[in-house]
Structures are given as structure tokens and as C-alpha cells.
N, C-alpha and C. Protein backbone atom coordinates (compact mmCIF):
# COMPACT_ATOMS: atom_id res chain seq x y z
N UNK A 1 0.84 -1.17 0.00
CA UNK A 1 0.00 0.00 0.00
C UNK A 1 0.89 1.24 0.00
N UNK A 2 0.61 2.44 -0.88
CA UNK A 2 1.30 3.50 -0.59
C UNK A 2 -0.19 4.55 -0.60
N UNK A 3 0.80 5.70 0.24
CA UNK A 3 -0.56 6.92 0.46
C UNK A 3 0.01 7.75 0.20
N UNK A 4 -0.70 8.41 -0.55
CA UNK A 4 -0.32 10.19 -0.84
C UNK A 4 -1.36 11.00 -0.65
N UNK A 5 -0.60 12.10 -0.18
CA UNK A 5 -1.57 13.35 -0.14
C UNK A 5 -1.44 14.29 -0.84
N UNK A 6 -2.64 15.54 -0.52
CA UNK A 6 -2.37 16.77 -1.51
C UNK A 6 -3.06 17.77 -0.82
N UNK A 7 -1.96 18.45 -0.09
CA UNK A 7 -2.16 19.53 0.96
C UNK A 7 -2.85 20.86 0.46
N UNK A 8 -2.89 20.94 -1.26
CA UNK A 8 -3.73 22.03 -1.85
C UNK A 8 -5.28 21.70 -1.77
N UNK A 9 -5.72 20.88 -2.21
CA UNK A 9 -6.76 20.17 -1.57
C UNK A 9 -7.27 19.86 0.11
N UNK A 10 -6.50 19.62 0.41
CA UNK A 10 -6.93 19.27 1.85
C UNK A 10 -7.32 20.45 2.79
N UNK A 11 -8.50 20.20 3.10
CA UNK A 11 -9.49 21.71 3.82
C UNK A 11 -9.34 21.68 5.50
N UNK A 12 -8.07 20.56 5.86
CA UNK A 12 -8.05 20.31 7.31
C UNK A 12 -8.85 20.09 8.22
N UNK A 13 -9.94 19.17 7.49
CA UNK A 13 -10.83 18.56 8.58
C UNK A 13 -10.33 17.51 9.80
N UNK A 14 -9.40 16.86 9.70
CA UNK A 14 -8.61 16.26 10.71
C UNK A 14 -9.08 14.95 10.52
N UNK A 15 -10.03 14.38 9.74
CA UNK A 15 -10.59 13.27 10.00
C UNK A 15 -9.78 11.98 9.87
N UNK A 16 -8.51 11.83 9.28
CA UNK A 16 -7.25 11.17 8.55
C UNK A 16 -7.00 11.50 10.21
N UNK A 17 -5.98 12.31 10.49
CA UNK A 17 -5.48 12.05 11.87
C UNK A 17 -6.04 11.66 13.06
N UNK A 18 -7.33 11.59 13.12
CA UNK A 18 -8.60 11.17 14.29
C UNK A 18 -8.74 9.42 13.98
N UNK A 19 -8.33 9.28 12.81
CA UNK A 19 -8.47 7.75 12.19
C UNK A 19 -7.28 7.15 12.43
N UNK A 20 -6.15 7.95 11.78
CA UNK A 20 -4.97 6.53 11.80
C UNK A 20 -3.70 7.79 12.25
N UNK A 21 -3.69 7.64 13.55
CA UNK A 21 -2.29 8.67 14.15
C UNK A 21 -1.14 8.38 13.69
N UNK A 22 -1.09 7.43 13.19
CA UNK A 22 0.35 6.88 13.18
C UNK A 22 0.88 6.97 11.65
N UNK A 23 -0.37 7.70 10.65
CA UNK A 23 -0.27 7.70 9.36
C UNK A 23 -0.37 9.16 9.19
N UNK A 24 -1.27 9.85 9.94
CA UNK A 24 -1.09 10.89 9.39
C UNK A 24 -1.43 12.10 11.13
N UNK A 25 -0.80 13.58 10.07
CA UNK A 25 -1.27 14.14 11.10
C UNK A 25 -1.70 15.83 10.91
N UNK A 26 -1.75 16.99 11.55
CA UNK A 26 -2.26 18.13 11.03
C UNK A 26 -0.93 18.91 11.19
N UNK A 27 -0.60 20.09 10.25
CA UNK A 27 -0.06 20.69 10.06
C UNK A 27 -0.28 21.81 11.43
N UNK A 28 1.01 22.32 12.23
CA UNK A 28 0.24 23.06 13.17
C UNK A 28 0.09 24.88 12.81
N UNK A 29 1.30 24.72 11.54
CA UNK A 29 0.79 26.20 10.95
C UNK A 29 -0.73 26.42 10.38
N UNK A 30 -1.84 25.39 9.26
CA UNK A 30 -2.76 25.87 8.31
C UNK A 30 -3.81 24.25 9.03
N UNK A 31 -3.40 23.61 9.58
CA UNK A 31 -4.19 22.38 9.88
C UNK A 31 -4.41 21.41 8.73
N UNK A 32 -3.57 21.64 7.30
CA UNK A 32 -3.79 20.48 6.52
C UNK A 32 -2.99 19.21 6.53
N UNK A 33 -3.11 18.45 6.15
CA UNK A 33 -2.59 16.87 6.75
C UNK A 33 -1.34 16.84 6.13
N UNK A 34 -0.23 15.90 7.17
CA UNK A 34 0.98 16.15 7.14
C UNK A 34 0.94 14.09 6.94
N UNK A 35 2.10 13.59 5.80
CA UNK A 35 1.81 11.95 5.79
C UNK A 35 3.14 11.33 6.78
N UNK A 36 3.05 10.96 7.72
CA UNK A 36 3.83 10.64 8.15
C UNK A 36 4.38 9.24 8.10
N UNK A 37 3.42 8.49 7.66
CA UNK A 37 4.18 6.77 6.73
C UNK A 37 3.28 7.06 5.29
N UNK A 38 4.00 6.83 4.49
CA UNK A 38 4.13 6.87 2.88
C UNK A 38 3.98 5.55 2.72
N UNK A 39 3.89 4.52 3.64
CA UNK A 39 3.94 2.93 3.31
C UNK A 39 3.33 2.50 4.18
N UNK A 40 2.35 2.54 4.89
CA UNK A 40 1.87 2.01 6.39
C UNK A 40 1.93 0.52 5.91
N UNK A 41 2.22 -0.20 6.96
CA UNK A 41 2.23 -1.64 7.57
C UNK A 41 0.85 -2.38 6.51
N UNK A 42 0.39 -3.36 6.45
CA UNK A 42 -0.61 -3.88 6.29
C UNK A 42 -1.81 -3.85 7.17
N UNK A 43 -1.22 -4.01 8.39
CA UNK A 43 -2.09 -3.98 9.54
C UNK A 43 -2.75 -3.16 9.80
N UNK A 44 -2.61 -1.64 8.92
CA UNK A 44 -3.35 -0.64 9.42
C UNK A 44 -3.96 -0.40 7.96
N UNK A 45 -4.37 -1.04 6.88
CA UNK A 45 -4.63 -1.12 5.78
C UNK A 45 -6.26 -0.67 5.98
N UNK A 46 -7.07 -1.48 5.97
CA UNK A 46 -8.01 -0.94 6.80
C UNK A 46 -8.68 0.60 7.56
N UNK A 47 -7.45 0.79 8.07
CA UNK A 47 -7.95 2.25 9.16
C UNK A 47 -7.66 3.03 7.68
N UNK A 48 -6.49 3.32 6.92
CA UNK A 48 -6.00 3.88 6.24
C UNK A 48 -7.37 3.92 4.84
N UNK A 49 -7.59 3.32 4.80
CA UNK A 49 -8.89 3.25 3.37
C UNK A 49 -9.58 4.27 4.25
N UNK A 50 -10.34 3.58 4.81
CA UNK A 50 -11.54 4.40 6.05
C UNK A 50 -11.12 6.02 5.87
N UNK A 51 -9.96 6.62 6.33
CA UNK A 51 -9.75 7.73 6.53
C UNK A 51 -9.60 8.40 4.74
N UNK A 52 -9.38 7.77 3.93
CA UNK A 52 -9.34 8.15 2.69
C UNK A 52 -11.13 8.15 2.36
N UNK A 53 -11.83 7.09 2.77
CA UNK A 53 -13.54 7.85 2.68
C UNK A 53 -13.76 8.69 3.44
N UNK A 54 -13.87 9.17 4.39
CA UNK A 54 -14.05 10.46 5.32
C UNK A 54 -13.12 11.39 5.22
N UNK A 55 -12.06 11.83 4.24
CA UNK A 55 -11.72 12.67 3.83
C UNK A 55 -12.80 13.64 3.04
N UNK A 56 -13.10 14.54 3.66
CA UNK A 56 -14.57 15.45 3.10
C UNK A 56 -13.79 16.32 1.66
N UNK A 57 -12.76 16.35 1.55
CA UNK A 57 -11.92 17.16 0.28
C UNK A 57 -11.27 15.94 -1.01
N UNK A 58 -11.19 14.73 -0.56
CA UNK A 58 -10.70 13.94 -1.07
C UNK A 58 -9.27 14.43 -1.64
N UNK A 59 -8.28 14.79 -0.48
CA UNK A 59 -6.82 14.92 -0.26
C UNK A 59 -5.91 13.88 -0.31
N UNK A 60 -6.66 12.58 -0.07
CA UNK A 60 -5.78 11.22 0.48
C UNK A 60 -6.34 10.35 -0.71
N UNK A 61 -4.92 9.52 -1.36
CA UNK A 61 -5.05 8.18 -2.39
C UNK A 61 -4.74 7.11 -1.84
N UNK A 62 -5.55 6.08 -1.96
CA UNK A 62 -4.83 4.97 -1.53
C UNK A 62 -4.02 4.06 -2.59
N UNK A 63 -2.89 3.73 -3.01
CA UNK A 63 -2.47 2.84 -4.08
C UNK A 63 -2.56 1.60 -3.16
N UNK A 64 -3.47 0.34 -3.56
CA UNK A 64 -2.57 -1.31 -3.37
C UNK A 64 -1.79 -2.27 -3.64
N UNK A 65 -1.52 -2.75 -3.26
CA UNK A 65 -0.32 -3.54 -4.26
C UNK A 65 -1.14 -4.39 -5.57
N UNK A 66 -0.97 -4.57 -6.82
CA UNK A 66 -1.52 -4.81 -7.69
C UNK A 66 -2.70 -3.53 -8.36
N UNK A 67 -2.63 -2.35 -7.86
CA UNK A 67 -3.25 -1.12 -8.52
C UNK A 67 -2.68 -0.76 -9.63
């Protein structure tokens, strides 16, 4: 899995960092999302989709392996 973001897009609803802390988090200058694993684990594969649907700006991609 890889994740990318796009901080021009992203309206800093926080909902990505309220979901998966360990993937992402808020910028503390403008509050838009900062990626802090570019590769999360498998294990958090799951939380990581989730927060890419409740992204209200659609800022966050999910790639899977075989995409």
C-alpha cells in the first residue's frame, strides 16, 4: 500500500489524523494533513482506506499492491 496526499486540496478537517495517528497528522501552521508513513504496515490497511472515505476534500489516495 502506498498513500499520498495533496495539501492544496486538503481543507483540514482532521478526520485522517482522528483515524490513523500513526499515518497521518495536522499541520500546526494551516491544519492540513501532514503523511507521516508513505507505506503504512498492512495492519493498518483498513484504518488507512476508512480515513481516505471520510476525507470530506478527497486529499488522500490509496495505491494497493496490484493497482
Amino acid at each position: 500500500m502506498k498513500v499520498q496526499t495533496d495539501t492544496q486540496r486538503c481543507v483540514g478537517a482532521g478526520m485522517c489524523a482522528l483515524t490513523v495517528p500513526e499515518v497521518f497528522d495536522q499541520s500546526e501552521e494551516d491544519g492540513t494533513v501532514v503523511l507521516l508513513d508513505a507505506e503504512p504496515p498492512p495492519e493498518r490497511q483498513a484504518a488507512v482506506q476508512r480515513a481516505e472515505r471520510l476525507c470530506p476534500s478527497g486529499a488522500i489516495s490509496v495505491l494497493l499492491s496490484g493497482d
